[in-house]
Protein backbone atom coordinates (compact mmCIF):
# COMPACT_ATOMS: atom_id res chain seq x y z
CA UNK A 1 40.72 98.47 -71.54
CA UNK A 2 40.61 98.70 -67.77
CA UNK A 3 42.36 101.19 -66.38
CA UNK A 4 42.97 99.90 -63.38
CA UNK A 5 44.71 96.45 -64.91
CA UNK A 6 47.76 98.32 -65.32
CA UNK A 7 48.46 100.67 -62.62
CA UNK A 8 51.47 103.19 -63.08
CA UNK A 9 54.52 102.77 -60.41
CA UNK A 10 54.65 106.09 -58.33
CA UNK A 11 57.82 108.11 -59.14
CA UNK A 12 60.48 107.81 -56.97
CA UNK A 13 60.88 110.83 -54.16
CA UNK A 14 64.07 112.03 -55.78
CA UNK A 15 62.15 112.51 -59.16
CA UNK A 16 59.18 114.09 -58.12
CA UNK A 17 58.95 117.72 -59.12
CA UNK A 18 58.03 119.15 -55.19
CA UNK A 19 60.88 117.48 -54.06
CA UNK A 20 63.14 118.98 -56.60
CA UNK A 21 61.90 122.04 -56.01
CA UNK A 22 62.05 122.03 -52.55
CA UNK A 23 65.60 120.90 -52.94
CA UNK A 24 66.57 123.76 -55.34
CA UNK A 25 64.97 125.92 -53.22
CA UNK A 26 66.72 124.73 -50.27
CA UNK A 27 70.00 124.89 -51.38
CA UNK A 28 69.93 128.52 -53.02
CA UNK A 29 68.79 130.01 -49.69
CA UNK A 30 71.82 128.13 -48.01
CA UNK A 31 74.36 129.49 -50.77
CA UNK A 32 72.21 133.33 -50.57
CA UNK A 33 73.09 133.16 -46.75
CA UNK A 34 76.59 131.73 -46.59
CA UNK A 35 77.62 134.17 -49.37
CA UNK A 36 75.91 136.99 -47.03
CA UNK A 37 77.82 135.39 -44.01
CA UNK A 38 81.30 135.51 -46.26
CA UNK A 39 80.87 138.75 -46.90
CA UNK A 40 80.11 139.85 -43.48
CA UNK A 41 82.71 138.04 -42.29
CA UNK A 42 85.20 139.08 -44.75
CA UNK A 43 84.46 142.83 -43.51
CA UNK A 44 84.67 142.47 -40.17
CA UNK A 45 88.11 140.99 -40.71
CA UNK A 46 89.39 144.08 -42.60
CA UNK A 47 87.63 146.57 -39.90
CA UNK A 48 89.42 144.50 -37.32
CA UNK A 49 92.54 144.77 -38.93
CA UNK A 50 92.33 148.62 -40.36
CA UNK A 51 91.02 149.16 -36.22
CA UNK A 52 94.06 147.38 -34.66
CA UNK A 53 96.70 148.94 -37.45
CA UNK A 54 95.75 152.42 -37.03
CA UNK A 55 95.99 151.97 -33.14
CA UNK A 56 99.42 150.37 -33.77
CA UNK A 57 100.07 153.09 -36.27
CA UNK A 58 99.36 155.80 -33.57
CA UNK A 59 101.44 154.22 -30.94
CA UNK A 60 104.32 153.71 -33.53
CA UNK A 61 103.79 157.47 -34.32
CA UNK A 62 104.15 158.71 -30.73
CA UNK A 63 106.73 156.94 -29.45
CA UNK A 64 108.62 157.85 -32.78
CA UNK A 65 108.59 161.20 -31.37
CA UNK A 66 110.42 160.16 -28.13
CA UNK A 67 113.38 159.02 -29.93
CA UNK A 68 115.97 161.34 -30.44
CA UNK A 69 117.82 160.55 -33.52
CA UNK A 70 121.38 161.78 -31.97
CA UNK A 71 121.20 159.82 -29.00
CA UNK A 72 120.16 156.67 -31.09
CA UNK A 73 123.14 157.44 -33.25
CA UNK A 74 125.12 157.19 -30.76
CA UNK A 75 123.59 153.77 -29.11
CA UNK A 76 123.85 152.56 -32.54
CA UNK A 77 127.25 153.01 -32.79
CA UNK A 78 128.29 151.55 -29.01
CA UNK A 79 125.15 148.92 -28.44
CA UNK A 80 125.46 148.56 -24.64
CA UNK A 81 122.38 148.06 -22.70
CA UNK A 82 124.54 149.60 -19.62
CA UNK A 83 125.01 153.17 -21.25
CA UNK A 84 122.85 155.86 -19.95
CA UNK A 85 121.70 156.90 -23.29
CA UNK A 86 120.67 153.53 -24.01
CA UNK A 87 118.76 153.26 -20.38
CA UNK A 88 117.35 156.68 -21.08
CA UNK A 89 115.63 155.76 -24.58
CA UNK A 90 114.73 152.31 -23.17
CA UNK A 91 112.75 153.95 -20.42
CA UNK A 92 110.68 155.82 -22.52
CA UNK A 93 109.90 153.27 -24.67
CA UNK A 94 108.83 151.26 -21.89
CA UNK A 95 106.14 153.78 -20.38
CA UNK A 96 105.01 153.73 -23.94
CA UNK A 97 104.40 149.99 -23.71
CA UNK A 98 103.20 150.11 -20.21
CA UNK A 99 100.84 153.25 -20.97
CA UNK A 100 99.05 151.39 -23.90
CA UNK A 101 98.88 147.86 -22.26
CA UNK A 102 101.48 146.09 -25.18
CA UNK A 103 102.26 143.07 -24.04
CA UNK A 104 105.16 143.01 -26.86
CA UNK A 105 108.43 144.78 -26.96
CA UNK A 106 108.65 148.36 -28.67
CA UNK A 107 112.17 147.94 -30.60
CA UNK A 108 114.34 150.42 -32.92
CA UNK A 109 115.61 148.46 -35.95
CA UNK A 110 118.62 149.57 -37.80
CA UNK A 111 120.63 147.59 -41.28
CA UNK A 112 117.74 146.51 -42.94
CA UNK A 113 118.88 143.14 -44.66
CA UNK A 114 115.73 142.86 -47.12
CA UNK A 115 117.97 139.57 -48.73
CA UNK A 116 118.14 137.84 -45.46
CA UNK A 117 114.95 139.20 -43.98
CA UNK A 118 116.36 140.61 -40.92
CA UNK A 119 117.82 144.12 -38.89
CA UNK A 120 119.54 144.49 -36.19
CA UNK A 121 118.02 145.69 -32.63
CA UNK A 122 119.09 149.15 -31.54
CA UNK A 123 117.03 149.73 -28.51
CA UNK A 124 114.44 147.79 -27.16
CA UNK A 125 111.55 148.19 -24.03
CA UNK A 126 112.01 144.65 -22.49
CA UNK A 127 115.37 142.76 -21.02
CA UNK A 128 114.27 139.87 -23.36
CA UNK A 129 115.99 141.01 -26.67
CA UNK A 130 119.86 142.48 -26.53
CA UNK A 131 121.25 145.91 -28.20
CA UNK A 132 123.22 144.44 -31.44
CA UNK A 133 120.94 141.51 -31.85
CA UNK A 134 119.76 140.54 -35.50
CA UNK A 135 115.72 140.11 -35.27
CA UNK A 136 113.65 138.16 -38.04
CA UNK A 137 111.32 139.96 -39.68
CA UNK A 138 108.09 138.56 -40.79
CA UNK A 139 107.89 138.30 -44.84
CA UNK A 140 104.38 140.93 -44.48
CA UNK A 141 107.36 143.25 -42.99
CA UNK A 142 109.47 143.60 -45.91
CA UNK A 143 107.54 145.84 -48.21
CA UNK A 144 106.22 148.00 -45.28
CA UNK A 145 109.63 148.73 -43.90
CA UNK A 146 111.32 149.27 -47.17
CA UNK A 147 108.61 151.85 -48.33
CA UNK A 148 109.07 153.54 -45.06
CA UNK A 149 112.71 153.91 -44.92
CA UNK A 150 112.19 155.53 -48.72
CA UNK A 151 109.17 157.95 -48.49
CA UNK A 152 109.72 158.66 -44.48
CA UNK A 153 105.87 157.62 -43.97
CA UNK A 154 104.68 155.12 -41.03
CA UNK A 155 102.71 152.20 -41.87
CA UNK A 156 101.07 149.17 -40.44
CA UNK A 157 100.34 145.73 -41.73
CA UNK A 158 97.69 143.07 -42.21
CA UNK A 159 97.32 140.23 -40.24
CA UNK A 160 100.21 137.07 -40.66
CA UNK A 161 100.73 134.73 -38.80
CA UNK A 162 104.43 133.07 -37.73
CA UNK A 163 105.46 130.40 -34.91
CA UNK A 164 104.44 132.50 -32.22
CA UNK A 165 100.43 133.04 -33.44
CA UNK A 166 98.79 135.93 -35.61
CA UNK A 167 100.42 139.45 -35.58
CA UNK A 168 99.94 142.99 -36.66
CA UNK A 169 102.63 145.25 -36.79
CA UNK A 170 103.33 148.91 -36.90
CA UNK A 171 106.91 150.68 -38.59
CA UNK A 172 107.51 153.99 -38.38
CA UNK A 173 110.84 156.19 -39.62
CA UNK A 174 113.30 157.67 -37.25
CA UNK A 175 113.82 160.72 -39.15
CA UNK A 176 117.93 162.86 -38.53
CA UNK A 177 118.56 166.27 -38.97
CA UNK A 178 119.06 165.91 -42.62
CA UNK A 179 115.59 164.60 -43.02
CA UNK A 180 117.03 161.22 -43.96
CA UNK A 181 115.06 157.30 -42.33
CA UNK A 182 117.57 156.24 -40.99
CA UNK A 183 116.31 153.72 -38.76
CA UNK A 184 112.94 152.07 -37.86
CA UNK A 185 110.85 151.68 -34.24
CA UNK A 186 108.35 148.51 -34.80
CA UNK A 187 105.58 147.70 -33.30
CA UNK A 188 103.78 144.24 -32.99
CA UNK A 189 100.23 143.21 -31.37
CA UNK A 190 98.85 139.62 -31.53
CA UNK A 191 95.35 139.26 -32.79
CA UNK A 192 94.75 135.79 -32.05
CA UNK A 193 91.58 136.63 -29.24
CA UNK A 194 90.18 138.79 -32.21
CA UNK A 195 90.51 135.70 -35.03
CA UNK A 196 88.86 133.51 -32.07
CA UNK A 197 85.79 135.75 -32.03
CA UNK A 198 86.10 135.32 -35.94
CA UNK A 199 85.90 131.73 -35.61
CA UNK A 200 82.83 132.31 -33.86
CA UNK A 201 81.45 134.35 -36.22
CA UNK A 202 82.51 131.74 -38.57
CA UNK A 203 80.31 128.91 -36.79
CA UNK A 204 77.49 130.97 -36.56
CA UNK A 205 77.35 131.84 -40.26
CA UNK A 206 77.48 127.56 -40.70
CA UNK A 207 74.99 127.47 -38.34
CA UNK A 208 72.31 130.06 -39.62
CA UNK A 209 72.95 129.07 -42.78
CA UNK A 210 72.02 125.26 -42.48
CA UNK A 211 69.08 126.35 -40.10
CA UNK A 212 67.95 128.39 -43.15
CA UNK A 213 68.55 125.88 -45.48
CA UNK A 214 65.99 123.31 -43.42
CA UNK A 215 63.57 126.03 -42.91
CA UNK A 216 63.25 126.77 -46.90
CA UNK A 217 63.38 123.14 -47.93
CA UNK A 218 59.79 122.84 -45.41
CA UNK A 219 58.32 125.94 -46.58
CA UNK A 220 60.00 124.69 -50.14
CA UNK A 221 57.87 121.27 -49.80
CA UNK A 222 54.76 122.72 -49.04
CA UNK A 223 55.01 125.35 -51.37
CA UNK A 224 56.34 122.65 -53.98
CA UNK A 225 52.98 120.15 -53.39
CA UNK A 226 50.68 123.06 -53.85
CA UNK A 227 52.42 123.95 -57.08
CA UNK A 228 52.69 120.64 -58.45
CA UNK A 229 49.23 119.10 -56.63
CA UNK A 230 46.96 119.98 -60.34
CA UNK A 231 49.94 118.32 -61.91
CA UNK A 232 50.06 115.42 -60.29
CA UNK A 233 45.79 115.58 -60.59
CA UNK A 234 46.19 116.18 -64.58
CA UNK A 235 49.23 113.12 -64.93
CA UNK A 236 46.58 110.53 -63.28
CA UNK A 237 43.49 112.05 -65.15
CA UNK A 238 45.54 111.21 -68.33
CA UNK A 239 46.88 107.78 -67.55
CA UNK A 240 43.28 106.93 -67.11
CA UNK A 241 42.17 108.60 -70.47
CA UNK A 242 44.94 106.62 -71.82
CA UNK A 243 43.26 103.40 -70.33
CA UNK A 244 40.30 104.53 -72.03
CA UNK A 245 37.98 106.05 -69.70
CA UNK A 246 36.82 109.30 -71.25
CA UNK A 247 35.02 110.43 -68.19
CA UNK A 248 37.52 113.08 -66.70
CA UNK A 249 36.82 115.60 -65.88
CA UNK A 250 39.15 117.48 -63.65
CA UNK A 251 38.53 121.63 -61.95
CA UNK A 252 40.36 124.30 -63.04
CA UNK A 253 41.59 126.14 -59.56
CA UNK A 254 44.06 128.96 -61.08
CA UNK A 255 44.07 131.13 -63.83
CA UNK A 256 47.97 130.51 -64.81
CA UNK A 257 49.76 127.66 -66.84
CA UNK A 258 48.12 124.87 -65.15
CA UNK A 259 44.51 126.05 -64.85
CA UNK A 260 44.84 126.71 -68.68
CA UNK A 261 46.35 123.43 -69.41
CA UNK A 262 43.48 121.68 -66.88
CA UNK A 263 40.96 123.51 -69.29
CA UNK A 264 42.81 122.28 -72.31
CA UNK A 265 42.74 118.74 -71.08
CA UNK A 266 39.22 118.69 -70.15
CA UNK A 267 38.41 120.13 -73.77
CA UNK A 268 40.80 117.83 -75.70
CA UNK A 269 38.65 114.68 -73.45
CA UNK A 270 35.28 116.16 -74.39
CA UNK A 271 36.29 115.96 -77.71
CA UNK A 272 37.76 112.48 -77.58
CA UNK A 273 34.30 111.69 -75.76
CA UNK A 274 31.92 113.12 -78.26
CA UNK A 275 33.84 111.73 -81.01
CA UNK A 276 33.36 108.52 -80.05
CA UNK A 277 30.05 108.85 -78.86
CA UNK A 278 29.00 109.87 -82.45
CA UNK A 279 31.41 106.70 -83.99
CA UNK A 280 29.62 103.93 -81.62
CA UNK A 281 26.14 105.60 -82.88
CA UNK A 282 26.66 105.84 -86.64
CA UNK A 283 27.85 102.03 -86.30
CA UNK A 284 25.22 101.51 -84.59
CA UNK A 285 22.85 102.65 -87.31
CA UNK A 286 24.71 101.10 -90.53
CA UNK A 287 24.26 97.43 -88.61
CA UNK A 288 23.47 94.95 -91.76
CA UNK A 289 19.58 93.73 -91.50
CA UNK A 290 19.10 90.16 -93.05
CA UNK A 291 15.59 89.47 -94.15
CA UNK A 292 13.31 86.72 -92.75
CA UNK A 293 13.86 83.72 -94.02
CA UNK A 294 12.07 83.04 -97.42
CA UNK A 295 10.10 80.47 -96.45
CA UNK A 296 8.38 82.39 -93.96
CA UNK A 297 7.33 84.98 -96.63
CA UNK A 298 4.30 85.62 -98.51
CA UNK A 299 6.95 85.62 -102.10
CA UNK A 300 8.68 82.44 -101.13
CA UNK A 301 11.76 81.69 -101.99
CA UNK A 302 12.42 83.07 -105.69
CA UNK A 303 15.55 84.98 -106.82
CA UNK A 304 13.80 88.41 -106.70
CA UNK A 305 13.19 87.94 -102.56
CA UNK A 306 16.68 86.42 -102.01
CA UNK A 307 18.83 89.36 -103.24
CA UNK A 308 17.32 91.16 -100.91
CA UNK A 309 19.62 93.15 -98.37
CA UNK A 310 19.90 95.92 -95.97
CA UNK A 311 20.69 99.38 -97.60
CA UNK A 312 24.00 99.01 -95.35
């Protein structure tokens, strides 16, 4: 049989083992970086927001301390933004803001409504919000505020986001005589310039990880074809065996899996080619001999000379 009457079709590319390989190859590098990237993003989010909280935290803390808890009684109890105790703790709050660049209102809170998700506005640093006035509180607020006003201890939140953009915020207790929270001074600080940089980060991450992903699916090819080159040498050796040519005889290059498969090949079509060999010869030799024809014998033609055959 010719082996060249029937030629193979070539695989197609997506079922060729290099290009498998290179795929698989390609892919887990782009999953190993973006799951690096996700992590390092995921960190820098909670740095940002444990940084930014513990500033707010501080600030909350400090102007805490400029509240006097009688004179707040008393605003609380007459909410007019004309009183001079009320102008009093409204100007200190408002160096606070001004000294620590907040572009957001420092505000006392008082009749926490955890139902309705609301308290009403004692004293505040800017003309924008009214003494009296009921402000909404954010849904991140409620558990923060209600711990406080029950254990006395300031605390911040993580970042949420409302109508107005992204927030952290900052509550800490206004502590009487008695030792009693009874009110609140919040603080809020909009984060949205430090998401934007996360967003960044964000298309960066995409962006390393697809230029990774290209790079290892080259380096994946090459690597693939010279891991899968004796294969590919070894699959056409044995379509032509298979054809019937018994001449193949392919080098063994490596010492692993495929060099000791090439050597098993070339063994197994030795064999095949000696076995063969020694079939077509011993045929060769048991070939039936017919004698002359009688007549061209000395014995002629009797029964004795025409029995006679070839010891085959």
């Amino acid at each position: 049989m010719d082996p060249a009457a029937s030629p193979r079709p070539a695989l197609p590319a997506w079922r060729r083992l290099a290009v498998r390989l290179a795929v698989a190859f390609a892919v887990l590098t782009f999953l190993s970086v973006a799951i690096v990237g996700v992590m390092v993003r995921a960190r820098q989010k909670a740095e940002l927001q444990d940084a930014v909280g513990t500033q707010l935290l501080n600030i909350a803390r400090v102007a805490v301390l400029l509240v006097d808890p009688a004179q707040h009684a008393e605003i609380q109890r007459a909410p007019r933004a004309d009183s001079p105790a009320y102008r009093t703790l409204r100007a200190r709050l408002a160096d606070v803001q001004r000294e620590v660049l907040l572009t957001t209102p420092i505000r006392t809170l008082v009749e926490y409504d955890r139902t309705g998700r609301r308290a009403r506005v004692v004293v505040t640093s800017e003309d924008a919000e009214r003494p009296g006035e009921w402000y909404a509180l954010a849904p991140e607020l409620i558990d923060p505020i209600a711990w406080s006003l029950e254990d006395g201890v300031a605390r911040y939140t993580g970042a949420y986001r409302n109508a107005k953009g992204t927030w952290i915020s900052a509550v800490a207790p206004i502590v009487d005589a008695q030792g009693r929270a009874v009110a609140l001074l919040s603080v809020d600080y909009q984060v949205d310039v430090f998401l934007d940089r996360l967003h960044e980060l964000d298309v960066t991450i995409l962006q390393g990880s697809a230029a990774a992903a290209v790079s290892a699916l080259l380096l994946g090819l090459l690597f693939a074809r010279q891991l899968t080159r004796p294969i590919s040498a070894l699959t056409g050796a044995v379509a032509r065996v298979a054809g019937g040519d018994l001449s193949q005889s392919l080098p063994v290059r490596s010492g692993d899996e495929v060099g000791v498969l090439t050597r098993a090949f070339n063994e197994m079509v030795e064999g095949c080619a000696s076995a063969t060999s020694s079939a077509t010869r011993s045929a060769a030799t048991c070939r039936p001999r017919w004698p002359r024809p009688c007549w061209n014998r000395p014995t002629g033609c009797g029964w004795a000379a025409t029995s006679a055959r070839s010891p085959c």
